[in-house]
PDB file of N, CA and C in Angstrom:
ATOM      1  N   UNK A   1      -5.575 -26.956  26.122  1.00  0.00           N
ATOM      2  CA  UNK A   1      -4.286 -27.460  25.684  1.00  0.00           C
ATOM      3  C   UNK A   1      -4.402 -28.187  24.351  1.00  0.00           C
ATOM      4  N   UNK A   2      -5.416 -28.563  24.117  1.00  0.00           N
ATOM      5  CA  UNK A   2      -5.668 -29.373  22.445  1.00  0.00           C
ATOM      6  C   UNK A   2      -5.736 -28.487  21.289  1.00  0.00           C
ATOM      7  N   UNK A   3      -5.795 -27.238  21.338  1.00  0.00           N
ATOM      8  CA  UNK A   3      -5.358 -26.399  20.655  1.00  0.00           C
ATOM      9  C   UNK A   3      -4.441 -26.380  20.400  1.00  0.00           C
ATOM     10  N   UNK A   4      -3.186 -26.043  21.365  1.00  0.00           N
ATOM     11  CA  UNK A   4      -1.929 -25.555  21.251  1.00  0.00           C
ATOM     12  C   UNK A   4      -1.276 -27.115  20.488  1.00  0.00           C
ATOM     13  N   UNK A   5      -1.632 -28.373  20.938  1.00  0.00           N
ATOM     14  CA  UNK A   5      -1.013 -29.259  20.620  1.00  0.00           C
ATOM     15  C   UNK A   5      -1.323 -29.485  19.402  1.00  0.00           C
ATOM     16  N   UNK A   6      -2.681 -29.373  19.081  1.00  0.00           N
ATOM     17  CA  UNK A   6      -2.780 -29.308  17.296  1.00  0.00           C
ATOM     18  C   UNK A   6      -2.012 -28.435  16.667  1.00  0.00           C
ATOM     19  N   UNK A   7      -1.923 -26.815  16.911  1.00  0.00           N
ATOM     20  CA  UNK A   7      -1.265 -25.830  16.501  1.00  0.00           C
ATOM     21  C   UNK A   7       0.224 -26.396  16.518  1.00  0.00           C
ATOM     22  N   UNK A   8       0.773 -26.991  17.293  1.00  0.00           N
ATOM     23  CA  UNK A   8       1.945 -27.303  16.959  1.00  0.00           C
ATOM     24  C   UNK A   8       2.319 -28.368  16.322  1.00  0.00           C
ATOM     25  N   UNK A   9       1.422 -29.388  16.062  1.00  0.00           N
ATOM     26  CA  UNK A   9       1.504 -30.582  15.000  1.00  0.00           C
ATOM     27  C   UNK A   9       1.495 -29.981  13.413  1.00  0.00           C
ATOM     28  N   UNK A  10       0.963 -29.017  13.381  1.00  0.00           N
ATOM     29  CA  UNK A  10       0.903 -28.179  12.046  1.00  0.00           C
ATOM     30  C   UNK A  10       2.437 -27.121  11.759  1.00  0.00           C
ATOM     31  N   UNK A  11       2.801 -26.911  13.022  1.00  0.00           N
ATOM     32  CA  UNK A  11       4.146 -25.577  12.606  1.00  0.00           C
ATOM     33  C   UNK A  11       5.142 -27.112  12.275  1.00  0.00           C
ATOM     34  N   UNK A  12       5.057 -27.825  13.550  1.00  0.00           N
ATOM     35  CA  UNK A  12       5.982 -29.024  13.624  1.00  0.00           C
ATOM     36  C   UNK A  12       6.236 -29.485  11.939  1.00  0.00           C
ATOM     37  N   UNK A  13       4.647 -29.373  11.157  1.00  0.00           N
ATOM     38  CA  UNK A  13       4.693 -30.447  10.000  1.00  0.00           C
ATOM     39  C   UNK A  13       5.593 -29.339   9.241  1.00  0.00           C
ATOM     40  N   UNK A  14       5.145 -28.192   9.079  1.00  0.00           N
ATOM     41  CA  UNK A  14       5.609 -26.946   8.130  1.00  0.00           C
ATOM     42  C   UNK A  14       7.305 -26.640   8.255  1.00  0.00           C
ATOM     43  N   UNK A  15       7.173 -27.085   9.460  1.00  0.00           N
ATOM     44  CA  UNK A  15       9.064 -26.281   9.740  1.00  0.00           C
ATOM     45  C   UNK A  15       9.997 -27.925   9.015  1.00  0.00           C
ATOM     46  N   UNK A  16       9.364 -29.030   9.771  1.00  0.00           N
ATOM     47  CA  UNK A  16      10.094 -30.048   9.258  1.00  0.00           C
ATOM     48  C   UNK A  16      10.131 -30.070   7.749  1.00  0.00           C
ATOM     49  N   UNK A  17       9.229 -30.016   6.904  1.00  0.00           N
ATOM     50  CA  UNK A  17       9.278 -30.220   5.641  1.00  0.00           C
ATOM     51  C   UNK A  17      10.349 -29.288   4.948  1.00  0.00           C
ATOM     52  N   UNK A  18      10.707 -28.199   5.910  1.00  0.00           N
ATOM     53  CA  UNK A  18      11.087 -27.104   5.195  1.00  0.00           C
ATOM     54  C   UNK A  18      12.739 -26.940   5.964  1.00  0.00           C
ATOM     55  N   UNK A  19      12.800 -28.065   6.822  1.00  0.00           N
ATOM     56  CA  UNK A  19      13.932 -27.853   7.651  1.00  0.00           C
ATOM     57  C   UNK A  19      14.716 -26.912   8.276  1.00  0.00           C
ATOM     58  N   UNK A  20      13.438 -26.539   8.776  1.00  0.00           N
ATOM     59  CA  UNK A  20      13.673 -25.372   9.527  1.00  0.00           C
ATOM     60  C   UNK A  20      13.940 -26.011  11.211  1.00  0.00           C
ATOM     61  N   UNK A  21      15.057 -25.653  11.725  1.00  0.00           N
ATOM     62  CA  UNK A  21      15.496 -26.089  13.146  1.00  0.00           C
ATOM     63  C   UNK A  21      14.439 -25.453  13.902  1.00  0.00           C
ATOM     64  N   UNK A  22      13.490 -26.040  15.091  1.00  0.00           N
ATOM     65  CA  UNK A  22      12.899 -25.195  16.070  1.00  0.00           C
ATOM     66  C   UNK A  22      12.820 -26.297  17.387  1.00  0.00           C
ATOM     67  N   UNK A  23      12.702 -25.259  18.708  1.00  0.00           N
ATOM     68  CA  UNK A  23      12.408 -25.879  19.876  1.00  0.00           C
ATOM     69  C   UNK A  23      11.058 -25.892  20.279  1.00  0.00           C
ATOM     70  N   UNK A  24      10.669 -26.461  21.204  1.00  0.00           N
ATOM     71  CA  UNK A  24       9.579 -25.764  21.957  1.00  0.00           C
ATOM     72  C   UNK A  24       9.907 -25.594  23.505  1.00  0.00           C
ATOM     73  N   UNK A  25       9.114 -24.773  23.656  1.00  0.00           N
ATOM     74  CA  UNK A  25       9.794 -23.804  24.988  1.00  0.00           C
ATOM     75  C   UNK A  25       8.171 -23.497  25.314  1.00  0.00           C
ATOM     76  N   UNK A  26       8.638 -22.695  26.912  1.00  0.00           N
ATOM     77  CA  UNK A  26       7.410 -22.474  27.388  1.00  0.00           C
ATOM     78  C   UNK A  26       6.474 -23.965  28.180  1.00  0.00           C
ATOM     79  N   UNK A  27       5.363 -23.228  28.316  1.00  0.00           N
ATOM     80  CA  UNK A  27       4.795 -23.785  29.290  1.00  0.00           C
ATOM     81  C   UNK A  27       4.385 -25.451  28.925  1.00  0.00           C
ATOM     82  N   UNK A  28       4.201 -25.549  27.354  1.00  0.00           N
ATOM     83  CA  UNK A  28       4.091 -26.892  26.916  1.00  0.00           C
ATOM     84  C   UNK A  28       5.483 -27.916  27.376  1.00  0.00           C
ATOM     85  N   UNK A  29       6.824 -27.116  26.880  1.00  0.00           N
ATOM     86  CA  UNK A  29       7.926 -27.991  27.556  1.00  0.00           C
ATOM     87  C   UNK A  29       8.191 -28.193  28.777  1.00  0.00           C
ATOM     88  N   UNK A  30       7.673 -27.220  29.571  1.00  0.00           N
ATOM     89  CA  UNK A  30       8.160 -27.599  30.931  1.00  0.00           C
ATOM     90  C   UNK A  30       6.975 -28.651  31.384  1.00  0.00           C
ATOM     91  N   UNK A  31       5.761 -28.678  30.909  1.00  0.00           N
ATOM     92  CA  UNK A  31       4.885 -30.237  30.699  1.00  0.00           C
ATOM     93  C   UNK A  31       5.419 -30.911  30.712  1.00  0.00           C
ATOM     94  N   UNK A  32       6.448 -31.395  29.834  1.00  0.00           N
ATOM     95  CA  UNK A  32       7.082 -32.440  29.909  1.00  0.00           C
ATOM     96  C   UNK A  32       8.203 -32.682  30.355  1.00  0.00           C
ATOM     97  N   UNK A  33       8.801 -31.998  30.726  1.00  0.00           N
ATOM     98  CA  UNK A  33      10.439 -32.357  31.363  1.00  0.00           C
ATOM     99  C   UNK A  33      10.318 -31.401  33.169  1.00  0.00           C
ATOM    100  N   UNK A  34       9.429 -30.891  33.494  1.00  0.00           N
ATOM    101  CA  UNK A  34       9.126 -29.589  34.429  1.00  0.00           C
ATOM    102  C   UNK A  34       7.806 -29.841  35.074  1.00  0.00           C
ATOM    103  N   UNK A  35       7.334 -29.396  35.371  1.00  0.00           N
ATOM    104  CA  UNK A  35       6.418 -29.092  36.344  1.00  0.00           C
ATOM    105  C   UNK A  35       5.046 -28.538  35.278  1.00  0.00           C
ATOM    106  N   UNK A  36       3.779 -29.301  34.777  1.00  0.00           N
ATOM    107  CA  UNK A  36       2.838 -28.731  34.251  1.00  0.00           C
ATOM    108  C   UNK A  36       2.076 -27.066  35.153  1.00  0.00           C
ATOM    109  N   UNK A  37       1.800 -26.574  34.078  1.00  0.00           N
ATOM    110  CA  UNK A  37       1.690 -25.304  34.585  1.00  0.00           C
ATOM    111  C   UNK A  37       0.727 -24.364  33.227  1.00  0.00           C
ATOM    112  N   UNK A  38      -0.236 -23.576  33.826  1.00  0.00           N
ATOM    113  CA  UNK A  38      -1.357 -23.100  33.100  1.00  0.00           C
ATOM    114  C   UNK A  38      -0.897 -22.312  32.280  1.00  0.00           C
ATOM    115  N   UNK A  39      -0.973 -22.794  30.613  1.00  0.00           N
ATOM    116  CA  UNK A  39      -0.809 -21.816  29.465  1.00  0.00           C
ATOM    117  C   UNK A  39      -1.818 -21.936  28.313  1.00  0.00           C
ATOM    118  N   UNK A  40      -2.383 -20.535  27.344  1.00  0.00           N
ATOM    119  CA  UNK A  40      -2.954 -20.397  26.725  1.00  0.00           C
ATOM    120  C   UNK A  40      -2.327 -20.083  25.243  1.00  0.00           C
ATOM    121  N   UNK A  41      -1.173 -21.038  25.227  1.00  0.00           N
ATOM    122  CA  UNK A  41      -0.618 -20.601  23.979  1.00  0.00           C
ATOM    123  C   UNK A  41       0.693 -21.649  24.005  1.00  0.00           C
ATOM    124  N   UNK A  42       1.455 -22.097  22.516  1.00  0.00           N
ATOM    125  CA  UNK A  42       2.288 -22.751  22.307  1.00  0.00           C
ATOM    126  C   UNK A  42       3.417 -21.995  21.778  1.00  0.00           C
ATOM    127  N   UNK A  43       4.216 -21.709  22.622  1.00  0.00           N
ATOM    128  CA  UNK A  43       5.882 -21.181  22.331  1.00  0.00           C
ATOM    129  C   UNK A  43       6.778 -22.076  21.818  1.00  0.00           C
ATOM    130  N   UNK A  44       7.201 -21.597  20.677  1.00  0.00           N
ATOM    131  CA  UNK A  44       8.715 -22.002  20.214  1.00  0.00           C
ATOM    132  C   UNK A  44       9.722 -21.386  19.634  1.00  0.00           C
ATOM    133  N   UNK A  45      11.240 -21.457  19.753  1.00  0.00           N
ATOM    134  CA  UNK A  45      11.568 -21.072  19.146  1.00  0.00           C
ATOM    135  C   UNK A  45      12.499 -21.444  17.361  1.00  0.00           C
ATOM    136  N   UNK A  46      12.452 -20.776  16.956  1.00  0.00           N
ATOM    137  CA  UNK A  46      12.920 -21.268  15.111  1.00  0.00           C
ATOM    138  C   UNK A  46      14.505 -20.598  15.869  1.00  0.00           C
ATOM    139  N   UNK A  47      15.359 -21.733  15.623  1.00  0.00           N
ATOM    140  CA  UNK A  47      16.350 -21.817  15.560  1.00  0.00           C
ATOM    141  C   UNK A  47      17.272 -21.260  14.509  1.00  0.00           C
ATOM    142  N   UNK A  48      17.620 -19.690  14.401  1.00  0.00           N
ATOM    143  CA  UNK A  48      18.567 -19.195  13.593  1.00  0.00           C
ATOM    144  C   UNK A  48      20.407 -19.088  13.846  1.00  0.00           C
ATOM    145  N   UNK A  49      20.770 -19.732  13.142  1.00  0.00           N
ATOM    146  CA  UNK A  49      22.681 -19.749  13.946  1.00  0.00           C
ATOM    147  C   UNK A  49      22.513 -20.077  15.450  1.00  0.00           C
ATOM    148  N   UNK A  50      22.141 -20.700  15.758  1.00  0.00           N
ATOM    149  CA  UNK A  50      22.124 -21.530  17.103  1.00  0.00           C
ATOM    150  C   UNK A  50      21.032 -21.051  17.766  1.00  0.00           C
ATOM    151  N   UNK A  51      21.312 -20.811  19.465  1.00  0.00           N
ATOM    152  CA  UNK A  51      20.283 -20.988  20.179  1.00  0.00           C
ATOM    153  C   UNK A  51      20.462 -19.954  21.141  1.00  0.00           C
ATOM    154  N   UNK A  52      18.871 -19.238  21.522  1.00  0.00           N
ATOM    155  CA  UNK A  52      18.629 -18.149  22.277  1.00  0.00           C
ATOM    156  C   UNK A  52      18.698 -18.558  23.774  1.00  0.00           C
ATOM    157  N   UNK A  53      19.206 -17.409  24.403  1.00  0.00           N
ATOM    158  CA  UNK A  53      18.989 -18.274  26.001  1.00  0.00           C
ATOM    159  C   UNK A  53      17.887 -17.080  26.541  1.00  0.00           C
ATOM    160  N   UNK A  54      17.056 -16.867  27.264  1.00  0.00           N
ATOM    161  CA  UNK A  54      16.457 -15.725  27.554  1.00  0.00           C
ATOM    162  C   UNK A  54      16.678 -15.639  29.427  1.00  0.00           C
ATOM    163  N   UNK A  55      16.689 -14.618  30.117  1.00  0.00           N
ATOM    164  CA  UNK A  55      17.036 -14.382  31.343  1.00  0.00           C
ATOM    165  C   UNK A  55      15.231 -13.958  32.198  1.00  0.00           C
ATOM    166  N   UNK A  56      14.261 -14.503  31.942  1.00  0.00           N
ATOM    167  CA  UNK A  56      12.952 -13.689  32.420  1.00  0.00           C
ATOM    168  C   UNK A  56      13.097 -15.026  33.680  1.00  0.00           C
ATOM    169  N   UNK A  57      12.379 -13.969  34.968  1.00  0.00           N
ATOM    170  CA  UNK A  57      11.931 -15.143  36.407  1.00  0.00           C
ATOM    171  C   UNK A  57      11.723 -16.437  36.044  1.00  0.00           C
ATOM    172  N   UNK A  58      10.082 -15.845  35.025  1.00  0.00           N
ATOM    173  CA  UNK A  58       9.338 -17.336  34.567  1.00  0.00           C
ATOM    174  C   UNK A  58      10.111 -18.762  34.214  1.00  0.00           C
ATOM    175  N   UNK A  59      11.244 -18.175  33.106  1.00  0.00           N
ATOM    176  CA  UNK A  59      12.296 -19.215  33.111  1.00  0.00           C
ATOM    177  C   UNK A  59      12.988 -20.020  33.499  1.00  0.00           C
ATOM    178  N   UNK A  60      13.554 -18.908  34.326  1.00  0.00           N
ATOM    179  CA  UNK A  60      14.272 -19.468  36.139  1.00  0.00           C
ATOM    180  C   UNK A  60      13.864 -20.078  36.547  1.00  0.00           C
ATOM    181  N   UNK A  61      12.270 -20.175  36.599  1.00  0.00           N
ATOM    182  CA  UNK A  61      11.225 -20.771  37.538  1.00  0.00           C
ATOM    183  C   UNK A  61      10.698 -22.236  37.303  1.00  0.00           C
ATOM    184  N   UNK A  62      10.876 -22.476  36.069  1.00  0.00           N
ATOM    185  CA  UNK A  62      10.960 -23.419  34.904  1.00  0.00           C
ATOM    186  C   UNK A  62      11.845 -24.368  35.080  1.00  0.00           C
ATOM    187  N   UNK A  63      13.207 -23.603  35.146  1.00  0.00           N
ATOM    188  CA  UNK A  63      14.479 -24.213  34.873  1.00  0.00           C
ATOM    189  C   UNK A  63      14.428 -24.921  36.437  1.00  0.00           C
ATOM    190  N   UNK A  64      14.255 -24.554  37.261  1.00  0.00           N
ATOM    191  CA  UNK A  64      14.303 -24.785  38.820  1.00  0.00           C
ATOM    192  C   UNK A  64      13.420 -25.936  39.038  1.00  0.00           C
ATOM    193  N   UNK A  65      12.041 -25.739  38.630  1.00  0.00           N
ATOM    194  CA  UNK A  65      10.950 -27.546  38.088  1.00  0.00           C
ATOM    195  C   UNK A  65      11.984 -28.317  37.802  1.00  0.00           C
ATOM    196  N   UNK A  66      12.326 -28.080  36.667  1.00  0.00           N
ATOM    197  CA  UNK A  66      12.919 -29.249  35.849  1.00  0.00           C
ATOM    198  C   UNK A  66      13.934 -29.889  36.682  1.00  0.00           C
ATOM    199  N   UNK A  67      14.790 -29.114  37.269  1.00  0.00           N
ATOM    200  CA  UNK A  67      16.257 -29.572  38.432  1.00  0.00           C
ATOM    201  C   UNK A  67      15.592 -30.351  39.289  1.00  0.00           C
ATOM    202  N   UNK A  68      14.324 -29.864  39.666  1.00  0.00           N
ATOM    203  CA  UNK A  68      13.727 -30.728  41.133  1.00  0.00           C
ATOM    204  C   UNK A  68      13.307 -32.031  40.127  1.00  0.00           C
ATOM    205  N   UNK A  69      12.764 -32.016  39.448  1.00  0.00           N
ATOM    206  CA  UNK A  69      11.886 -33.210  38.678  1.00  0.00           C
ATOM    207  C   UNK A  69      13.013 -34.013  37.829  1.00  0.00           C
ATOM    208  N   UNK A  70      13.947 -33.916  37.250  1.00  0.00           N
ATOM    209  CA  UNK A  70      14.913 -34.205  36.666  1.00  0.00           C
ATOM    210  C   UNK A  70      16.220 -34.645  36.928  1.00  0.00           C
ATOM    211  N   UNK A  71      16.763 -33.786  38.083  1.00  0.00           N
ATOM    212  CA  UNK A  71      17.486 -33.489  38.709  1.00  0.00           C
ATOM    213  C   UNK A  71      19.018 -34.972  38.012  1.00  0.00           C
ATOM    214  N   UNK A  72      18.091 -36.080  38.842  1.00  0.00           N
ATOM    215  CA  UNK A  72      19.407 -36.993  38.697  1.00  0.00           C
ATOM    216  C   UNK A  72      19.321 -37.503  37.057  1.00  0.00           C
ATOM    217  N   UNK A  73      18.726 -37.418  36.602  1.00  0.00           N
ATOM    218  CA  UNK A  73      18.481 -37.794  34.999  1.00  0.00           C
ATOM    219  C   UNK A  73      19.115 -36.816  34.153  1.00  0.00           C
ATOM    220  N   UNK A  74      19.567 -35.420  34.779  1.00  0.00           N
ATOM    221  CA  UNK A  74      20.567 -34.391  33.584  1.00  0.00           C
ATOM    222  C   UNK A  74      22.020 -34.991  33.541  1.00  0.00           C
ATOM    223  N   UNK A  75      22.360 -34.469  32.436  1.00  0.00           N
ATOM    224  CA  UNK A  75      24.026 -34.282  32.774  1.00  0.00           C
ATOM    225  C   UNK A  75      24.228 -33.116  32.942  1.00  0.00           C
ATOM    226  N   UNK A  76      24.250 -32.607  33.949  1.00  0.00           N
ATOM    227  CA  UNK A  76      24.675 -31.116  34.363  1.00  0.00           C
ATOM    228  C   UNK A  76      25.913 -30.592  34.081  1.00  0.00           C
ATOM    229  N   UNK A  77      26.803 -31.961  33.780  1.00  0.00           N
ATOM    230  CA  UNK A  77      28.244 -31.084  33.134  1.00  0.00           C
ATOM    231  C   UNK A  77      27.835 -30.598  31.745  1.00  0.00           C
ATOM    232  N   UNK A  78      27.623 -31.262  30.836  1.00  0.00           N
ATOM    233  CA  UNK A  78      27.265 -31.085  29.710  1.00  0.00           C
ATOM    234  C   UNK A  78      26.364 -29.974  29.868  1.00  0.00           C
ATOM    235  N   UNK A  79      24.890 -29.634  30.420  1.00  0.00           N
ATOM    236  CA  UNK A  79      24.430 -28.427  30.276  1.00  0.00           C
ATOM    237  C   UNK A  79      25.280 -27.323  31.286  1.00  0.00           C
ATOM    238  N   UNK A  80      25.961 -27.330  31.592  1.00  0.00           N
ATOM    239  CA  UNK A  80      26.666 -26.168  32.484  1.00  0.00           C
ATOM    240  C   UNK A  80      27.814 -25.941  31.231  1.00  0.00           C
ATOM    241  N   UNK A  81      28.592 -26.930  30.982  1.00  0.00           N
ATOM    242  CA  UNK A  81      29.448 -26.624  29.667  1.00  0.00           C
ATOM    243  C   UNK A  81      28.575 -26.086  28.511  1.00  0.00           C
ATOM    244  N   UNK A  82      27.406 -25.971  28.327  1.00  0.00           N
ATOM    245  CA  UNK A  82      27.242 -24.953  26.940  1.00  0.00           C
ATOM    246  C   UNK A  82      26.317 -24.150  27.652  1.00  0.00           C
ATOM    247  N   UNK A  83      25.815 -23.626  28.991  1.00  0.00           N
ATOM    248  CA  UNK A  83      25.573 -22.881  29.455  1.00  0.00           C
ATOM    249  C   UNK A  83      26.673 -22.013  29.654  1.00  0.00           C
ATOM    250  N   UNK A  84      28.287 -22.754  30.353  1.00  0.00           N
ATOM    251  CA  UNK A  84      29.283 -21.338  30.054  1.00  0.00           C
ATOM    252  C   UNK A  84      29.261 -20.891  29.121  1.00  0.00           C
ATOM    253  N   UNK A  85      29.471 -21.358  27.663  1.00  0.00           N
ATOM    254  CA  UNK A  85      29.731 -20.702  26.722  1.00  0.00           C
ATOM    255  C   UNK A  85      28.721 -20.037  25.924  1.00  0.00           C
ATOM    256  N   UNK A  86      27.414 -20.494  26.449  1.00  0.00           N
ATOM    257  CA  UNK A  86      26.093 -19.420  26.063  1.00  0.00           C
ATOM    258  C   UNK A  86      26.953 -17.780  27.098  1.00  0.00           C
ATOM    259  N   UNK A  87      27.045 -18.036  28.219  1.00  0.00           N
ATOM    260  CA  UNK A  87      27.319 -16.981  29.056  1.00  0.00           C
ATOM    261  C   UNK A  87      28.434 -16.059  28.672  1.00  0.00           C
ATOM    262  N   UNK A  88      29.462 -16.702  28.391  1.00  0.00           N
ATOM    263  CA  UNK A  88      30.416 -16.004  27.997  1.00  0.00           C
ATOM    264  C   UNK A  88      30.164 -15.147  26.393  1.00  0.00           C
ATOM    265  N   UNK A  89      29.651 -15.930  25.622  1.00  0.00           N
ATOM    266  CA  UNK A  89      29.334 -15.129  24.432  1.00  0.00           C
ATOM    267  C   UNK A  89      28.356 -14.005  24.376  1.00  0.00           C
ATOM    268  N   UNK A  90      27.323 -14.231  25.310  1.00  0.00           N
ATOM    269  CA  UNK A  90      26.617 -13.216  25.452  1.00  0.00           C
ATOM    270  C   UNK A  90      27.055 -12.085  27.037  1.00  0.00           C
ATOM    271  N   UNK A  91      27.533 -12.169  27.071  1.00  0.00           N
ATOM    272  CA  UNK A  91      28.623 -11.630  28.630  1.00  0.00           C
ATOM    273  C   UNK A  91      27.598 -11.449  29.472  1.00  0.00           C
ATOM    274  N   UNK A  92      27.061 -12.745  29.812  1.00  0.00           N
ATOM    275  CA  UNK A  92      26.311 -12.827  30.980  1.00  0.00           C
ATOM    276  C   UNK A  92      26.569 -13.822  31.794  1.00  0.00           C
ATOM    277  N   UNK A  93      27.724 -13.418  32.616  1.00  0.00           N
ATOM    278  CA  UNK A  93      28.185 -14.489  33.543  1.00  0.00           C
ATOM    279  C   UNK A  93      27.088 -15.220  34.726  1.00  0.00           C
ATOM    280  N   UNK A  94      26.105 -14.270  35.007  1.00  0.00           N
ATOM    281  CA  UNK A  94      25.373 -14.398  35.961  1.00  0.00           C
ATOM    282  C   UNK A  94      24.307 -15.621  35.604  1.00  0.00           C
ATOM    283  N   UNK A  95      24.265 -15.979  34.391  1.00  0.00           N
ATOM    284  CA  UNK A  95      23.310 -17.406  33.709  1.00  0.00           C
ATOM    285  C   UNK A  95      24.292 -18.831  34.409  1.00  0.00           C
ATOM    286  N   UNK A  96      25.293 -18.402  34.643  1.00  0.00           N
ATOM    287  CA  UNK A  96      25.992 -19.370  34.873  1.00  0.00           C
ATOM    288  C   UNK A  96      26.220 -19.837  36.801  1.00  0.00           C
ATOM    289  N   UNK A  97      26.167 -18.568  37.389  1.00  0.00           N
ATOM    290  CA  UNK A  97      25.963 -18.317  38.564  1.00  0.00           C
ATOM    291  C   UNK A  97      24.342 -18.499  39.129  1.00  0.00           C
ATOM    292  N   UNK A  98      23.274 -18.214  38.514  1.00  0.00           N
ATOM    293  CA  UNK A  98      22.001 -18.631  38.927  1.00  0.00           C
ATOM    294  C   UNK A  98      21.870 -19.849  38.250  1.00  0.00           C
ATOM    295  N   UNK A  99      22.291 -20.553  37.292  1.00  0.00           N
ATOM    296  CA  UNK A  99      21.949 -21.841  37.231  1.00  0.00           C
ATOM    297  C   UNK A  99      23.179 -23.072  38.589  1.00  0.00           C
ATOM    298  N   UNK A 100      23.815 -22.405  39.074  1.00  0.00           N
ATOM    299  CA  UNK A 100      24.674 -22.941  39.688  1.00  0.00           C
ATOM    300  C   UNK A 100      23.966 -23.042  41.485  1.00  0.00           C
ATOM    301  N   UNK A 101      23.370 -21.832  41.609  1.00  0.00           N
ATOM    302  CA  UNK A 101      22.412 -21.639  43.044  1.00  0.00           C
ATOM    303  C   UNK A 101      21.447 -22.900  42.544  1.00  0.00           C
ATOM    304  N   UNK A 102      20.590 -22.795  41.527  1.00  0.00           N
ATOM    305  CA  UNK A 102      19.371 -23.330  41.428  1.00  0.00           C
ATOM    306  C   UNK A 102      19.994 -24.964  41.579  1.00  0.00           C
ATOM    307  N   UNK A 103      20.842 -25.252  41.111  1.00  0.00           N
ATOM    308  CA  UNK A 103      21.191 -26.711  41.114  1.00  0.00           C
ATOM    309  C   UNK A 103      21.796 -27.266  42.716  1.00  0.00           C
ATOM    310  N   UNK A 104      22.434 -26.104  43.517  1.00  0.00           N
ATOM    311  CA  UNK A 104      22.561 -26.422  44.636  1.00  0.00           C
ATOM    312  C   UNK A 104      21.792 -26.421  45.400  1.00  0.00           C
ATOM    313  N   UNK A 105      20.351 -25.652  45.340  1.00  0.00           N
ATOM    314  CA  UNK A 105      19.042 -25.802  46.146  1.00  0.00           C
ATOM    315  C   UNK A 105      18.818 -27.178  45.692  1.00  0.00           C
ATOM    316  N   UNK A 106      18.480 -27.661  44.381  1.00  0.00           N
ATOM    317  CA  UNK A 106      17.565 -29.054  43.796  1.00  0.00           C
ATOM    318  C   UNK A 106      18.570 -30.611  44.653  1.00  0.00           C
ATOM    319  N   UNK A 107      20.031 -30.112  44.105  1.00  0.00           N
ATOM    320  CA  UNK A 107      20.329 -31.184  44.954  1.00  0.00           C
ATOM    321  C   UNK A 107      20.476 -31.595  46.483  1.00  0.00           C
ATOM    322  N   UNK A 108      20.430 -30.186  46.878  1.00  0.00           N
ATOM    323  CA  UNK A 108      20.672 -30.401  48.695  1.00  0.00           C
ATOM    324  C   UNK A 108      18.925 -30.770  48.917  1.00  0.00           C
ATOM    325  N   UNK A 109      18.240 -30.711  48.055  1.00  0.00           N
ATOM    326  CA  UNK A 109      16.486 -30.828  48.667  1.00  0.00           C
ATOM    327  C   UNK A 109      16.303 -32.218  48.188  1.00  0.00           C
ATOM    328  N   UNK A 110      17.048 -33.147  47.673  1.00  0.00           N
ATOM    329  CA  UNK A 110      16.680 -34.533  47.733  1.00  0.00           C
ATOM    330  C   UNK A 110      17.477 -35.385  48.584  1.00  0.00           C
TER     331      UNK A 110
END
C-alpha cells in the first residue's frame, strides 16, 4: 500500500497544480470511508464535466461497506438526490433502486 499512497501524493501534486478535478475511488477509498480491502493499485478518477457513476458488483459491494460503516454519518437525502439525477441522466433507474435495497438492508441491520 506505500506505493500506491506515494503514487498518489505525486498525481495528487500534478493534477492540483494543474487544476485538474479528480477523485479517488477504489479500494484505497473504501479504506477510508468502507471496509479496508486487498488492492495492488491506486484508482482515480479525473473529473471531466462532472462525475462518472459506474454499475460493476465490486462497487455495490463497496457502496454496501460504506452504508454498514457509515450508515448514520451520510446524508442519504442528499446522496439519493444526486444519485436520482445521476440515474435519470444516464437512464439507469435501477442505481437508484439498488442503492435504495442496499440502504434498507444497512439500516434494518443496526
Amino acid at each position: 500500500m506505500l506505493f500506491q499512497v506515494e503514487a498518489l501524493r505525486q498525481v495528487d501534486a500534478f493534477l492540483k497544480a494543474r487544476g485538474i478535478p479528480y477523485v479517488v475511488i477504489g479500494g484505497i477509498a473504501n479504506a477510508v470511508r468502507g471496509e479496508p480491502r486487498a488492492t495492488h493499485d491506486a484508482d482515480l478518477k479525473v473529473l471531466v464535466q462532472g462525475m462518472t457513476i459506474a454499475d460493476r458488483p465490486k462497487d455495490w459491494l463497496d457502496i454496501e461497506k460504506i452504508l454498514l460503516r457509515q450508515g448514520a454519518k451520510l446524508d442519504v437525502g442528499y446522496v439519493r438526490s444526486w444519485l436520482i439525477q445521476f440515474a435519470d441522466v444516464l437512464e439507469m433507474p435501477t442505481l437508484v433502486e439498488h442503492f435504495n435495497r442496499l440502504w434498507e438492508e444497512a439500516s434494518s441491520g443496526r
